[in-house]
C-alpha atoms as a PDB file:
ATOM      1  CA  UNK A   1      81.112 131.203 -41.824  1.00  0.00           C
ATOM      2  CA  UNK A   2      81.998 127.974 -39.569  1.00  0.00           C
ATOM      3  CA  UNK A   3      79.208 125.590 -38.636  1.00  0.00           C
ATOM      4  CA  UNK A   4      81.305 123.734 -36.327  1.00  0.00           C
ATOM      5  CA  UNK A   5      83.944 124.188 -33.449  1.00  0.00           C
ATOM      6  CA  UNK A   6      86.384 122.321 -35.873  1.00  0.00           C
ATOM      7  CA  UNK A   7      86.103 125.399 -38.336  1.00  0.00           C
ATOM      8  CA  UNK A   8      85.669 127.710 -36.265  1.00  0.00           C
ATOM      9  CA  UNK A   9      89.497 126.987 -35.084  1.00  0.00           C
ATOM     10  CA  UNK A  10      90.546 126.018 -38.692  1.00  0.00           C
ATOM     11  CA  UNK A  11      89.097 129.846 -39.828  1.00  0.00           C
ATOM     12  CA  UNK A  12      91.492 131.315 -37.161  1.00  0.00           C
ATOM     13  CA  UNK A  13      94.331 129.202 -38.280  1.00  0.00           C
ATOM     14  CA  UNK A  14      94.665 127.042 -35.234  1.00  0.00           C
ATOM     15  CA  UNK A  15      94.707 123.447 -34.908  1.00  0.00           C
ATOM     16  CA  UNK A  16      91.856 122.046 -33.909  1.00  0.00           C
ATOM     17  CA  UNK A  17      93.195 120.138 -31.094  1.00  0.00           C
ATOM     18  CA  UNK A  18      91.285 119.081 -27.917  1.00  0.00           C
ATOM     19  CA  UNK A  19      92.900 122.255 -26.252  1.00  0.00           C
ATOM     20  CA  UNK A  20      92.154 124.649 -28.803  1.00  0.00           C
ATOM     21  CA  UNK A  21      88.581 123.636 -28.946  1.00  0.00           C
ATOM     22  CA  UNK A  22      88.825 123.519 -25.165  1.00  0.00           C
ATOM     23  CA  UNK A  23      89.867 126.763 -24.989  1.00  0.00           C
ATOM     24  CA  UNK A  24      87.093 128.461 -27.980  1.00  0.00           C
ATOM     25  CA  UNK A  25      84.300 127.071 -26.043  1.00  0.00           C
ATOM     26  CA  UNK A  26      85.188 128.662 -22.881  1.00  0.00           C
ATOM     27  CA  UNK A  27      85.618 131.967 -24.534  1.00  0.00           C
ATOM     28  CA  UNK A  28      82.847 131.347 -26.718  1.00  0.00           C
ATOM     29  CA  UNK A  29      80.524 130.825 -23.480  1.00  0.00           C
ATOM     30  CA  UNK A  30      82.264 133.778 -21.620  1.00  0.00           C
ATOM     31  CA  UNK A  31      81.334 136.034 -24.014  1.00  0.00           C
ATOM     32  CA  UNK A  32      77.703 134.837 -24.338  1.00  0.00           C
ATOM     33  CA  UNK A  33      78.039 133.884 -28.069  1.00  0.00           C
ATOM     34  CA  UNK A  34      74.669 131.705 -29.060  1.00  0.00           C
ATOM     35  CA  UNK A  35      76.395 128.291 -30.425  1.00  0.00           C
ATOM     36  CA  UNK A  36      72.618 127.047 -30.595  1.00  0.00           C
ATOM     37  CA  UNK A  37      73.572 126.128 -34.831  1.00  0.00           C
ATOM     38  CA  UNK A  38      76.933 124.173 -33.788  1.00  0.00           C
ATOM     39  CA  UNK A  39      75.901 120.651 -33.594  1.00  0.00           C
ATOM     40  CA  UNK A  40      77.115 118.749 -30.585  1.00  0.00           C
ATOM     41  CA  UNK A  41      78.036 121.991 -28.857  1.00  0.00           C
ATOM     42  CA  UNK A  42      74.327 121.840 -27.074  1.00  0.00           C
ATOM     43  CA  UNK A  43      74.658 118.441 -25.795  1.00  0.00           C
ATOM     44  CA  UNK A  44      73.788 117.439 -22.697  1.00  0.00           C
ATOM     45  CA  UNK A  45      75.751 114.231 -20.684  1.00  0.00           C
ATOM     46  CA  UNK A  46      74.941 111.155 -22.078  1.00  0.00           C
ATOM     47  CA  UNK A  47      72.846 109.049 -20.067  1.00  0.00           C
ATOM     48  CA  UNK A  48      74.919 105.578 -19.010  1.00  0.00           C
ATOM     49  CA  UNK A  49      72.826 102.393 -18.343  1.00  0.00           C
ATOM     50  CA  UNK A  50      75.222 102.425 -15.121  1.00  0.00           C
ATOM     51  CA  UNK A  51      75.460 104.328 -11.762  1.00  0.00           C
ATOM     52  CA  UNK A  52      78.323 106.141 -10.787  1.00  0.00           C
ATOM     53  CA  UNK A  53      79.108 103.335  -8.560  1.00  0.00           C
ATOM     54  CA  UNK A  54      78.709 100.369 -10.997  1.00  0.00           C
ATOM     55  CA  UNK A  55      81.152 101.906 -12.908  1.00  0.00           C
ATOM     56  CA  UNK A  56      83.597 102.785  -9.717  1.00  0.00           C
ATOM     57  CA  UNK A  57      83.309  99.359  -8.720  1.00  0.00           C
ATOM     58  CA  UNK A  58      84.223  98.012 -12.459  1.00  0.00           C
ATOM     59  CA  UNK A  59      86.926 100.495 -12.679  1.00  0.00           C
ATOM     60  CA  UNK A  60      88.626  99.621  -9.208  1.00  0.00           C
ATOM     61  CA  UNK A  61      88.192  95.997 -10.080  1.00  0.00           C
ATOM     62  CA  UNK A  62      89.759  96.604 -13.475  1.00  0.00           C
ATOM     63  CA  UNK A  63      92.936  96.875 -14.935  1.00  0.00           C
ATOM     64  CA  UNK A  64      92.176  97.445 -18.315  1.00  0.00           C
ATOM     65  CA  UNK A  65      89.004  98.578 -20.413  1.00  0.00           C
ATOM     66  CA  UNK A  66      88.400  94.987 -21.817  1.00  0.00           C
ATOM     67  CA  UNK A  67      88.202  94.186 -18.209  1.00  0.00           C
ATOM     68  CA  UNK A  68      85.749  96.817 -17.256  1.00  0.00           C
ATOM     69  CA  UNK A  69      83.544  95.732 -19.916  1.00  0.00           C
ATOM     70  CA  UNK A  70      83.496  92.128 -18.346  1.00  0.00           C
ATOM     71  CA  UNK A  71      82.843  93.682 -14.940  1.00  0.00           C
ATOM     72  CA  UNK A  72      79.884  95.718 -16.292  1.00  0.00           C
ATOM     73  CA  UNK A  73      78.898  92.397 -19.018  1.00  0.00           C
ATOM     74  CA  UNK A  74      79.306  94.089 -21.907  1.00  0.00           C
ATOM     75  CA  UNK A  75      80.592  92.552 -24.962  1.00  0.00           C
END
């Protein structure tokens, strides 16, 4: 029994690489399997303390991650 994506893939003797989880939650989801009891598998998007735009405009202003932190004053 697997209680997470991770196993899931391990149990079927595939790497558990973005891709293969990718891949098992599509055709987990296409064939209507409950995941309910996987944890993180629920979750909705994160909420950001930033509009889409804010972080455009950091991101265009930006060429490196440090520097969209600045942008955006974050530490």
């Amino acid at each position: 029994m697997s209680s997470t994506l991770r196993e899931v893939a391990a149990n079927l003797g595939a790497t558990p690489a973005p891709g293969t989880l990718s891949h098992l939650r599509r055709r987990i989801a296409a064939a209507g399997i409950d995941t309910r009891h996987f944890p993180g598998l629920t979750r909705s998007r994160p909420e950001l303390p930033y509009s889409p735009g804010e972080l455009r405009s950091a991101a265009a202003s930006s060429s490196s991650l440090r520097a969209v932190a600045r942008a955006l004053r974050r530490p």
